[in-house]
Structures are given as C-alpha cells and as structure tokens.
Protein backbone atom coordinates (compact mmCIF):
# COMPACT_ATOMS: atom_id res chain seq x y z
CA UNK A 1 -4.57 12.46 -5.80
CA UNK A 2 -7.02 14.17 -7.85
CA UNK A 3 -8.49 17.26 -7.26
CA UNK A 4 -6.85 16.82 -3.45
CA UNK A 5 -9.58 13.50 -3.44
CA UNK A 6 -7.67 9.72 -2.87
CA UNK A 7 -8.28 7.85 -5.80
CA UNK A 8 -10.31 4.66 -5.68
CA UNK A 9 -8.54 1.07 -5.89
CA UNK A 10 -10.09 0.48 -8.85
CA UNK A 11 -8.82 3.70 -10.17
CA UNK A 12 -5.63 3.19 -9.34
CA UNK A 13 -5.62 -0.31 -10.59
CA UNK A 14 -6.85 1.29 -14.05
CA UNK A 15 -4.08 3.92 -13.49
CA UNK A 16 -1.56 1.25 -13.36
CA UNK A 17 -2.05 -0.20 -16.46
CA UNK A 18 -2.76 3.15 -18.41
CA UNK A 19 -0.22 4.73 -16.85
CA UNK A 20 2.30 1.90 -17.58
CA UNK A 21 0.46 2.44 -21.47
CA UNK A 22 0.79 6.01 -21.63
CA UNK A 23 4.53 5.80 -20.64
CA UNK A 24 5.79 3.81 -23.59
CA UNK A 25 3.55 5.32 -25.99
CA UNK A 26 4.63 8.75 -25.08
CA UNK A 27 7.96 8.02 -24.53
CA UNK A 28 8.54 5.63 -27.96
CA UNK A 29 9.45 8.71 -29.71
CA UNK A 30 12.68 9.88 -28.12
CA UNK A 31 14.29 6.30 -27.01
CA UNK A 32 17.70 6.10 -27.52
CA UNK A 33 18.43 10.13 -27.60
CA UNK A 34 19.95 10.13 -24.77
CA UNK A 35 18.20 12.83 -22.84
CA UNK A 36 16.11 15.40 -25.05
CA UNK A 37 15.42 19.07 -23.78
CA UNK A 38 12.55 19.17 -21.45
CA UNK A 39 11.17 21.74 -23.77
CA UNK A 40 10.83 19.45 -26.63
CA UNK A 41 9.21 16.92 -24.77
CA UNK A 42 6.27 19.47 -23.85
CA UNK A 43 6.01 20.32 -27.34
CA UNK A 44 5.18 16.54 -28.26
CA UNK A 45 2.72 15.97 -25.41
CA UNK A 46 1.01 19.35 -26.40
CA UNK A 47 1.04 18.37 -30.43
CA UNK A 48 -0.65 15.34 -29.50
CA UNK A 49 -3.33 16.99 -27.39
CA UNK A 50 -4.04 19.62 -29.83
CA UNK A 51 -4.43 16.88 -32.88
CA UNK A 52 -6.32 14.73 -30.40
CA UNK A 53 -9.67 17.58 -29.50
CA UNK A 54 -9.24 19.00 -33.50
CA UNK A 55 -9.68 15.63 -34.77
CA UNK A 56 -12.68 15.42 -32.33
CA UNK A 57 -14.12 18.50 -33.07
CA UNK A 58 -14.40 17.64 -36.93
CA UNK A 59 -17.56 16.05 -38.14
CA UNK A 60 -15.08 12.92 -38.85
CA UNK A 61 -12.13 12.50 -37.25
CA UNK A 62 -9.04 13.25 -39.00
CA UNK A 63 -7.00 11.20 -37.20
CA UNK A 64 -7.83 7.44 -36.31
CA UNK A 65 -7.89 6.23 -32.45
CA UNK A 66 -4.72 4.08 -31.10
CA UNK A 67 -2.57 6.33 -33.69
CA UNK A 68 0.63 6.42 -30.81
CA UNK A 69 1.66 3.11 -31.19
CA UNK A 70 3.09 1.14 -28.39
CA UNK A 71 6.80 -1.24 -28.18
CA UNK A 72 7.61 -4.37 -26.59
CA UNK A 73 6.92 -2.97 -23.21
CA UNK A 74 3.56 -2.90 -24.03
CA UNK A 75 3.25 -6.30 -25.21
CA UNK A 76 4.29 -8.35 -23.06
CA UNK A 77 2.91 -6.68 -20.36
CA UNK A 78 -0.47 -7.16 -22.01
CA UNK A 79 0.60 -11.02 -22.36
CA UNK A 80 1.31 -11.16 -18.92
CA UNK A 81 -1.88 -9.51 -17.22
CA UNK A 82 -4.11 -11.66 -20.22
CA UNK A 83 -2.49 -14.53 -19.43
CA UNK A 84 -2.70 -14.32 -15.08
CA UNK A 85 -6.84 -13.71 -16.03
CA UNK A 86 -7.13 -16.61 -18.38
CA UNK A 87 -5.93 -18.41 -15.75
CA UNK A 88 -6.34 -17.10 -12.45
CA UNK A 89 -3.03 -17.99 -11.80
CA UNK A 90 0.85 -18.20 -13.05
CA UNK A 91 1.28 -20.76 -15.52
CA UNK A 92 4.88 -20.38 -16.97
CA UNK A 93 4.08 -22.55 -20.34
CA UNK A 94 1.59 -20.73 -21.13
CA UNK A 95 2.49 -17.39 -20.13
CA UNK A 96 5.58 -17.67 -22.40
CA UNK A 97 3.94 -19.51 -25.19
CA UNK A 98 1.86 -15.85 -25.08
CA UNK A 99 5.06 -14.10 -25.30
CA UNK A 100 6.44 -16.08 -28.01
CA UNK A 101 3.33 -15.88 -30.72
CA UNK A 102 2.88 -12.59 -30.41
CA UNK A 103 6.51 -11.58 -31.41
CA UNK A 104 6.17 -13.74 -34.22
CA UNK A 105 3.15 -11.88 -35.30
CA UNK A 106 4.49 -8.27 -34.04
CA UNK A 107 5.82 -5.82 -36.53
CA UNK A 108 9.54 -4.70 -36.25
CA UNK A 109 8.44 -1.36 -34.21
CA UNK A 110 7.66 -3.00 -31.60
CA UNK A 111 11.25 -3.05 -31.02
CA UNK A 112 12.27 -6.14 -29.19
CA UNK A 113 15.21 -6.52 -27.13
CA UNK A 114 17.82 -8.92 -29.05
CA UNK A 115 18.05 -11.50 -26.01
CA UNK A 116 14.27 -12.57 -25.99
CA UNK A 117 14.29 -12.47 -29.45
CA UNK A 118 16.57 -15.13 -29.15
CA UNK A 119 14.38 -17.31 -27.13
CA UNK A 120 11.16 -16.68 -28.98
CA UNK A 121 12.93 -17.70 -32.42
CA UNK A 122 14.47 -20.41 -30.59
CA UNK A 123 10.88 -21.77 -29.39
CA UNK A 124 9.58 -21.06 -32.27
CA UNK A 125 11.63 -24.31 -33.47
CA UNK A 126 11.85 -26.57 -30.19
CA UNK A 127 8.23 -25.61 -29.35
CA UNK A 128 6.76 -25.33 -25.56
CA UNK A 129 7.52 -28.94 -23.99
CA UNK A 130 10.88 -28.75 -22.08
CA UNK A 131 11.79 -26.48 -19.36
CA UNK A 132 10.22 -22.87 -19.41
CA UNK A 133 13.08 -21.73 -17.95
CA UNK A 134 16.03 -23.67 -19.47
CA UNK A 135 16.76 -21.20 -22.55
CA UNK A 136 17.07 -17.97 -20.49
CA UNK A 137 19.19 -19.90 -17.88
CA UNK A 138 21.56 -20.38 -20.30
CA UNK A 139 22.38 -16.83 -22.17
CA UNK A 140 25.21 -14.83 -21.35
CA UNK A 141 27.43 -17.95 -20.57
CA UNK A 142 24.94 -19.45 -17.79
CA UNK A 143 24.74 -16.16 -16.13
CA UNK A 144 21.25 -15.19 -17.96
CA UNK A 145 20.45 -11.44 -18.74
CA UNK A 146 19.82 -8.74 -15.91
CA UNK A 147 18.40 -6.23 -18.55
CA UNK A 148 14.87 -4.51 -18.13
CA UNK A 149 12.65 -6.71 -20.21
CA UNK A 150 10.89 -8.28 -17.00
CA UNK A 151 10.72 -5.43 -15.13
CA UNK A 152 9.06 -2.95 -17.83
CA UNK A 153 6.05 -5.93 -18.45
CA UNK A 154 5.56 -6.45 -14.54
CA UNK A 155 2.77 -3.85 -13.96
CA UNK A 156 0.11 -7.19 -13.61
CA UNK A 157 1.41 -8.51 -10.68
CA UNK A 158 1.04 -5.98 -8.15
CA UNK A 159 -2.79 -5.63 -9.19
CA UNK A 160 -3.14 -9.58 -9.26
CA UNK A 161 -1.88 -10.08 -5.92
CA UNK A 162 -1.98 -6.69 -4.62
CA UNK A 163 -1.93 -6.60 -0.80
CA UNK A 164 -0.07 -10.19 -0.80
CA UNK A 165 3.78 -9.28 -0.60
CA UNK A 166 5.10 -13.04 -0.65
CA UNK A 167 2.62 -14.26 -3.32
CA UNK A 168 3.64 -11.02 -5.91
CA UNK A 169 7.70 -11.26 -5.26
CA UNK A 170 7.40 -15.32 -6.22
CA UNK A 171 5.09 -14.24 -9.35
CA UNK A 172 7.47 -10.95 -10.23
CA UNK A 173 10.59 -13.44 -10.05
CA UNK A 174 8.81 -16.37 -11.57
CA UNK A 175 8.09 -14.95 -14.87
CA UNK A 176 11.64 -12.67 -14.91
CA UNK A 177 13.14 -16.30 -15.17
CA UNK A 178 11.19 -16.97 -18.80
CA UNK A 179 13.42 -14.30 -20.35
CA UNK A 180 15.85 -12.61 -17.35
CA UNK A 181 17.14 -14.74 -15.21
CA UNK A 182 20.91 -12.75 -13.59
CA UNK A 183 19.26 -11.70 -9.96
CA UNK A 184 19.93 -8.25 -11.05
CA UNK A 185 16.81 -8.97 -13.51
CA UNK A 186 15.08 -10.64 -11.52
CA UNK A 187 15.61 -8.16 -8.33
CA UNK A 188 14.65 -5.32 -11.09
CA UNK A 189 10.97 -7.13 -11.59
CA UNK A 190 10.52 -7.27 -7.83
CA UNK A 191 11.80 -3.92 -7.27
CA UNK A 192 9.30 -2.39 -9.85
CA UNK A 193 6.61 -4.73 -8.58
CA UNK A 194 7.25 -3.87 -4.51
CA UNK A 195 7.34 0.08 -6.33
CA UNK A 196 3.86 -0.07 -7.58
CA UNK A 197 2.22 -1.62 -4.63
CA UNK A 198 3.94 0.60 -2.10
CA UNK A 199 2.47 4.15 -4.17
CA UNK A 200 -0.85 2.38 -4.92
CA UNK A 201 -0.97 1.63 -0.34
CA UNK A 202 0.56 5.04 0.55
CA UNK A 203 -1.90 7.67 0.92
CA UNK A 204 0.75 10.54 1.44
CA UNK A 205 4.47 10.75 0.35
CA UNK A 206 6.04 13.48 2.93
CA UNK A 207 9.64 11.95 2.95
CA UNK A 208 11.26 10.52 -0.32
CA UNK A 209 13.96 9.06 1.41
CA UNK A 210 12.21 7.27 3.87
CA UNK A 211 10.21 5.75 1.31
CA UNK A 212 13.38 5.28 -1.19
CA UNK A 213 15.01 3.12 2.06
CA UNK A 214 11.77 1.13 2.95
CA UNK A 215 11.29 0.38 -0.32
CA UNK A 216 14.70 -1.37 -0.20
CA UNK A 217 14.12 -2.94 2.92
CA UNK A 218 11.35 -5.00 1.63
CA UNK A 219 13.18 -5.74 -1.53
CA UNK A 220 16.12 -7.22 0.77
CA UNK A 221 13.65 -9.18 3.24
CA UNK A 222 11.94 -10.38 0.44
CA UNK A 223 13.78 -11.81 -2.19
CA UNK A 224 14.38 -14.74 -3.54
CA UNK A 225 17.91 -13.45 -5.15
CA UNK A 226 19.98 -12.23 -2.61
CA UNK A 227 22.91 -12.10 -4.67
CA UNK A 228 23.93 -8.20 -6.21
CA UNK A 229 21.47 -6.62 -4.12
CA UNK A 230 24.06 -3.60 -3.02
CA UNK A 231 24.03 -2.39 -6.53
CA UNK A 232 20.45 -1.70 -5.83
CA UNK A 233 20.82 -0.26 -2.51
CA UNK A 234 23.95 2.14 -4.01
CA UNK A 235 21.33 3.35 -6.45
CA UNK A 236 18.79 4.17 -3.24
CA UNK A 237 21.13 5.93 -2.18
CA UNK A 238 22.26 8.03 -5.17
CA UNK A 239 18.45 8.69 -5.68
CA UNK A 240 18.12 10.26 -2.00
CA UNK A 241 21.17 12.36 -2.43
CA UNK A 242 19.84 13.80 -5.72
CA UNK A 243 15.97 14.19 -4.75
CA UNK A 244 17.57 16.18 -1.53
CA UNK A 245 19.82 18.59 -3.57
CA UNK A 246 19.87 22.04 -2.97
CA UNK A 247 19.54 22.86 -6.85
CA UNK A 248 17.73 21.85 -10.32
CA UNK A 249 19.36 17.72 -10.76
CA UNK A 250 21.36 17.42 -14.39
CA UNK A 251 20.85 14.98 -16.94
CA UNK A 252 24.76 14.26 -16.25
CA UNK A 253 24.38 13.75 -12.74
CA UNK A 254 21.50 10.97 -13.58
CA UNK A 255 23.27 9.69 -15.77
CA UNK A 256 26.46 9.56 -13.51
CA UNK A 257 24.46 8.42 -10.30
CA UNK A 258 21.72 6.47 -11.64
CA UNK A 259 21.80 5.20 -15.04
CA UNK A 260 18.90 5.18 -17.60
CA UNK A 261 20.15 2.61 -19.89
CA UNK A 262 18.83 -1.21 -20.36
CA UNK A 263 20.00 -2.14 -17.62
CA UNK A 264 17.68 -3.15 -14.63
CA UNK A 265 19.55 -1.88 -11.94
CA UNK A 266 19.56 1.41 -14.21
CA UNK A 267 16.10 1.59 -15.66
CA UNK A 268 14.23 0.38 -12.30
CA UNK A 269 15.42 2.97 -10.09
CA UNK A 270 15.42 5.99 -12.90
CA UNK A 271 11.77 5.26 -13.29
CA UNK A 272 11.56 5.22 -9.01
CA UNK A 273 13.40 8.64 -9.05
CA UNK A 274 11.19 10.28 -11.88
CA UNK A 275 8.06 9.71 -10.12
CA UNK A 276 9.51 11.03 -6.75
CA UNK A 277 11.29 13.82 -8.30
CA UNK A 278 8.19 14.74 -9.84
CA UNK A 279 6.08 14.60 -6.57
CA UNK A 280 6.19 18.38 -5.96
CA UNK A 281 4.84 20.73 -8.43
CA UNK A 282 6.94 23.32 -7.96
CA UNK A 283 10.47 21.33 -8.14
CA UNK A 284 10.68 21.85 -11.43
CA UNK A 285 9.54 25.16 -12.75
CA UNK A 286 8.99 23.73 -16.14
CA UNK A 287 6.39 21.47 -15.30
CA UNK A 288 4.21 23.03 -13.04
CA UNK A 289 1.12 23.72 -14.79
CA UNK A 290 1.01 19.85 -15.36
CA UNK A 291 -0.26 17.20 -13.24
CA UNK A 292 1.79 14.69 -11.47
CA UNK A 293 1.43 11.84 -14.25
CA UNK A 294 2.27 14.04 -16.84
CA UNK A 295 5.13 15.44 -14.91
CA UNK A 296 6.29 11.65 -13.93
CA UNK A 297 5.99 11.49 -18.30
CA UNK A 298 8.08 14.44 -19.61
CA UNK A 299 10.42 14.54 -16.93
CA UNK A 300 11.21 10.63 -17.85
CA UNK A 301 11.18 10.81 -21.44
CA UNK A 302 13.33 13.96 -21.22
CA UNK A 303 16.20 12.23 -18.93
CA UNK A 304 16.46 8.82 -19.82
CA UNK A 305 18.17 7.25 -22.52
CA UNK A 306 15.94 4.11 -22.52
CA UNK A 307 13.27 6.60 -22.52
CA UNK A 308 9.68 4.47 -23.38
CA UNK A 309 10.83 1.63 -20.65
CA UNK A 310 11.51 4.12 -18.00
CA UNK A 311 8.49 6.16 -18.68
CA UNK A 312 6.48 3.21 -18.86
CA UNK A 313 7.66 2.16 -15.01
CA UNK A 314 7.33 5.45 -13.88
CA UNK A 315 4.18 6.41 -15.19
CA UNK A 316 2.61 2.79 -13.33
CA UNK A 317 4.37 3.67 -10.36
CA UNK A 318 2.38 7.15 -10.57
CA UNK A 319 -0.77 5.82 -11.83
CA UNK A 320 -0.44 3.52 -8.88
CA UNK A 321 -0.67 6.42 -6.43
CA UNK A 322 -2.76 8.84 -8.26
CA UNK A 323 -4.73 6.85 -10.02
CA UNK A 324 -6.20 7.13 -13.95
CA UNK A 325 -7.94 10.29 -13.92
CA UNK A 326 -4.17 11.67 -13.75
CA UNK A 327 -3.61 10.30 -17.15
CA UNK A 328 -4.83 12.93 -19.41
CA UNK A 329 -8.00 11.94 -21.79
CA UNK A 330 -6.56 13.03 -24.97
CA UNK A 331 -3.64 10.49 -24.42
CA UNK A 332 -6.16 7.74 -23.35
CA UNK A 333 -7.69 8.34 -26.89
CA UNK A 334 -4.43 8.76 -28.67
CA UNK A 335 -2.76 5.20 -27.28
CA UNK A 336 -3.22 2.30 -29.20
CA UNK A 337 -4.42 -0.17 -26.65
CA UNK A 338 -5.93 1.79 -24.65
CA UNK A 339 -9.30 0.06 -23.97
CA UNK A 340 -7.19 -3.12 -23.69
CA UNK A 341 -5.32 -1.99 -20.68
CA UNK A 342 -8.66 -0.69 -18.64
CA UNK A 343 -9.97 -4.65 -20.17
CA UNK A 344 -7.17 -5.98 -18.20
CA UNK A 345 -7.18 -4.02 -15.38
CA UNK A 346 -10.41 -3.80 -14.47
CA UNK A 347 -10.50 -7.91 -14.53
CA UNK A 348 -7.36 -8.46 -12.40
CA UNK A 349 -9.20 -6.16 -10.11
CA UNK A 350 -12.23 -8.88 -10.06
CA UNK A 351 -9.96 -11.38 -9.86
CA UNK A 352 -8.13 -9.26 -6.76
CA UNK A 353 -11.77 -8.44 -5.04
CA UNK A 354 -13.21 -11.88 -5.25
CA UNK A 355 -9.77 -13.54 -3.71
CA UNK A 356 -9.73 -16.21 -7.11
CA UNK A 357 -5.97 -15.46 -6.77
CA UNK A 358 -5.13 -16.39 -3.27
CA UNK A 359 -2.97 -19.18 -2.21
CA UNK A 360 -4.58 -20.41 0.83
CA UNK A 361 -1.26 -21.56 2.35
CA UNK A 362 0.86 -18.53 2.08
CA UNK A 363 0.29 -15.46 4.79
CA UNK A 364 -0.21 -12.31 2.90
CA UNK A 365 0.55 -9.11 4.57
CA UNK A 366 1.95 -5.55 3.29
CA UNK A 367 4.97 -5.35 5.08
C-alpha cells in the first residue's frame, strides 16, 4: 500500500524478491548480536542512504553499486527462482546441482550454514547421480535438519505458483528435502511460502490474529508433514498474545515466546510477527516516520538474533503485500543483486501470467 494505492501483482511480485534482498543485505550486519538497540539500527539504514544520494550527487560516484553484500539467504534463493525459470518447472537434480556450484565458487561471507555445507562438499565428490534427497535424509542420525535454510531461499515459489495452494506446498516441501528434511524444516518452507502468498492476496489486514490463525489453518490442511505441527501452532499463538499487548513487546519476551534463532519453528514465525507488528505506524513510536518495509527491516534486524534470515522473510512477506515501491531506492541501489532479483521476478511473473507453470491435473485454488 503505497501512497493509500494497492500495489500491482507485478509489483508485488518485484517486492517479493527485493524485499526478501533488502532483508539480508540490511540485516547481514548485526547477525548474531542478539538483539541490537532499535536506535542503532536507524543509524545504519540512514548511513547507507546518506552515502547512497552523496555518491550520486558527485560527478563520479564514490561508492560502487551492489556495495551491501548479500549471505547465503540470498543465494540460494537466487538458485532457486533461476533454476524454476530455466525450467519452467521443479527439477530437484538440477536445482541442487545450482546450489552446490555456487557454494563452491562463493566467498566465505556468504556465510553458509554448516549442515548444507556438508552436502555440497559431499556432492562435490559423489557428484549429482544418486538420490537428490538421500544425503539430507540422513543428517542428524536419520532425523535430517529442521533449521531455516529452506525457508529463508523459498521466496520463488509463491510467485511461481502463486494462486495454486497445492502446487506451491509440494514445490516449498520438495526442495526443503535437498538440504532440510525434519518436518519442522520442511513445515518452516511451507509456512513462509503460505506467508507470502496470503499478504501478496490480502488487500487489507484489520485483525492480526485472525490472519495469524488462518494462516495456520492452511498450513495444517495442507501439509505434507503432519508430524510437529503444534510447535508451530504454540508459536501462533505466542505471536497473537504479544501483537495484542497492552504495552511496547521486549526483546526478552520474543525471545522467550518466539525465538529468533536458526531454528525454523523460531525464525519463520519471528519474521511473521515483525511484519504484523510493524503493520501500524504508530505501534512503535520509533519508527513512525518510516514506511512499512522499512519498519518490517529495523524492527527485525533490531530483535532477532538470526537477524539477515529473519529480515529477509519478513521483508518478502511485506514486499508481498505492499509491494516494491515500499523498498526504499537508495537500498535498491546499495544491494548487490539488485537488478538480479527484479530479473527473476519479473520472469516468474511471465512464467505465472502465461500459466507455463500449471499442472493440468492438480485443482488450484487459494484456500
């Protein structure tokens, strides 16, 4: 919603991917502190503005395009979305054959988690024939990893089958399988997924906990993993009792309630709560001269120790509802990537407008 007009899909398909983007850039720089004041986090956004427009107004810029770089998150999320439009379609070779060369080639800031890095070194040496699935089936004892790794990358799906429930949860739970395969990873993919789709088909949010339980709903009817579902619904219900308190919500209780850590049943709902916690202007004093993606930004950087994944998830979740002119330009310019992510966006939304990813035999509906 900007300037009180509804974005278009396209723009919120573009706000998707440079929200998701302009999350982990932004928030790259304060992961792992465990919460940082929101006043510090203002400072950043506003340093980066302020370098952006005086580099611009210089007869050459003194500062080069892309110079925020981007983590993991962004990576394989940019796998994932390249690989659906090379081939119209999930294929789970070569999506994590994608994954796998461009950690080999990625420099050590990008900051991968230590379980895929396990499975990309490991391919690296059995190569791409077997089982796509086999080698994240088996870490952890058999039990396979439930951290956030396939939720942060899943911003793709909901734009390539947007408006097809059953044909995005199969996708989202597909590819959490190449590298998270516990259902509490793989119902963290599909939560983020059902997340994005439900802000980028609701025109107005007037109750938070309405939407907070529907959006659970569909995760439960949907499914594929049905096991450890009620640690998700707990954390619904944690995030309605703290978006409905009577005073200003505490790192501590977030922290207490919610979790921001790795984990997906953490990360996945902090980034659900910062966007709806952020809805209002005036909730939180500090952040009212901002729009709502920038709130969704600070407020998540500020509270969350995994702080560029749950930005990231928030900010798509928030680009997904008002759309890319919410992300501010001088970010846009600062984020390496940043004309890759409108690239990919803009051709899933082809893809999504011409029907080239449709599975003739499955009934789509929004649910």
């Amino acid at each position: 919603m900007t300037n009180g007009q509804e974005p278009t899909l396209q723009s919120k398909f573009q706000g998707v991917s440079l929200g998701a983007l302009f999350g982990d850039c932004f928030g790259a720089r304060f992961e792992h502190m465990k919460g940082t004041p929101i006043e510090e986090v203002i400072v950043h956004f506003d340093e980066v503005v302020e370098k952006v427009n005086t580099s611009k107004a210089q007869t050459e810029n003194s500062v080069e395009k892309g110079f925020m770089g981007y983590t993991d998150d962004t990576c394989m999320t940019f796998d994932l979305g390249e690989a659906l439009v090379d081939k119209k379609g999930y294929n789970a070779k070569y999506v994590l054959k994608k994954f796998t060369q461009t950690f080999l080639a990625a420099p050590l800031e990008r900051n991968y988690g230590d379980s895929v890095r396990k499975i990309f070194y490991k391919l690296k040496t059995v190569g791409f024939r077997g089982d796509p699935y086999e080698l994240a089936s088996k870490q952890f004892d058999g039990s396979g990893s439930y951290g956030n790794g396939s939720a942060m990358r899943v911003s793709p799906v909901p734009l390539f089958h947007h408006n097809c429930i059953p044909e995005m949860v199969t996708l989202a739970s597909n590819q959490s399988k190449l590298t998270h395969s516990n259902p509490k990873g793989i119902n963290g993919a599909i939560f983020q997924t059902l997340a994005i789709e439900k802000a980028m088909t609701t025109e107005k949010i007037t109750d938070t906990g309405k939407y907070c339980r529907e959006l659970f709903e569909q995760l439960k009817e949907t499914t594929p993993a049905q096991e450890d579902l009620g640690v998700y619904e707990e954390k619904i219900e944690n995030i309605v009792s703290l978006l409905n308190a009577d005073h200003e919500v505490t790192l501590e209780e977030i922290n207490d309630k919610i979790g921001t850590g790795v984990a997906a049943y953490q990360s996945v709902p902090a980034a659900l709560f910062c966007f709806l916690q952020t809805l209002d202007e005036s909730k939180i004093s500090k952040l009212s001269k901002f729009n709502g993606m920038v709130r969704t930004a600070i407020y998540a950087t500020a509270m969350c120790h995994d702080s560029d994944t749950v930005a990231s998830m928030s900010c798509a979740i928030a680009g997904a509802y008002y759309g890319v002119e919410s992300v501010p330009s001088e970010w846009v310019w600062a984020c390496e990537g940043s004309d890759r992510a409108l690239k990919i966006a803009n051709a899933l939304f082809e893809i999504n407008k011409s029907g080239g990813n449709m599975n003739k035999d499955k009934e789509c509906k929004l649910m």
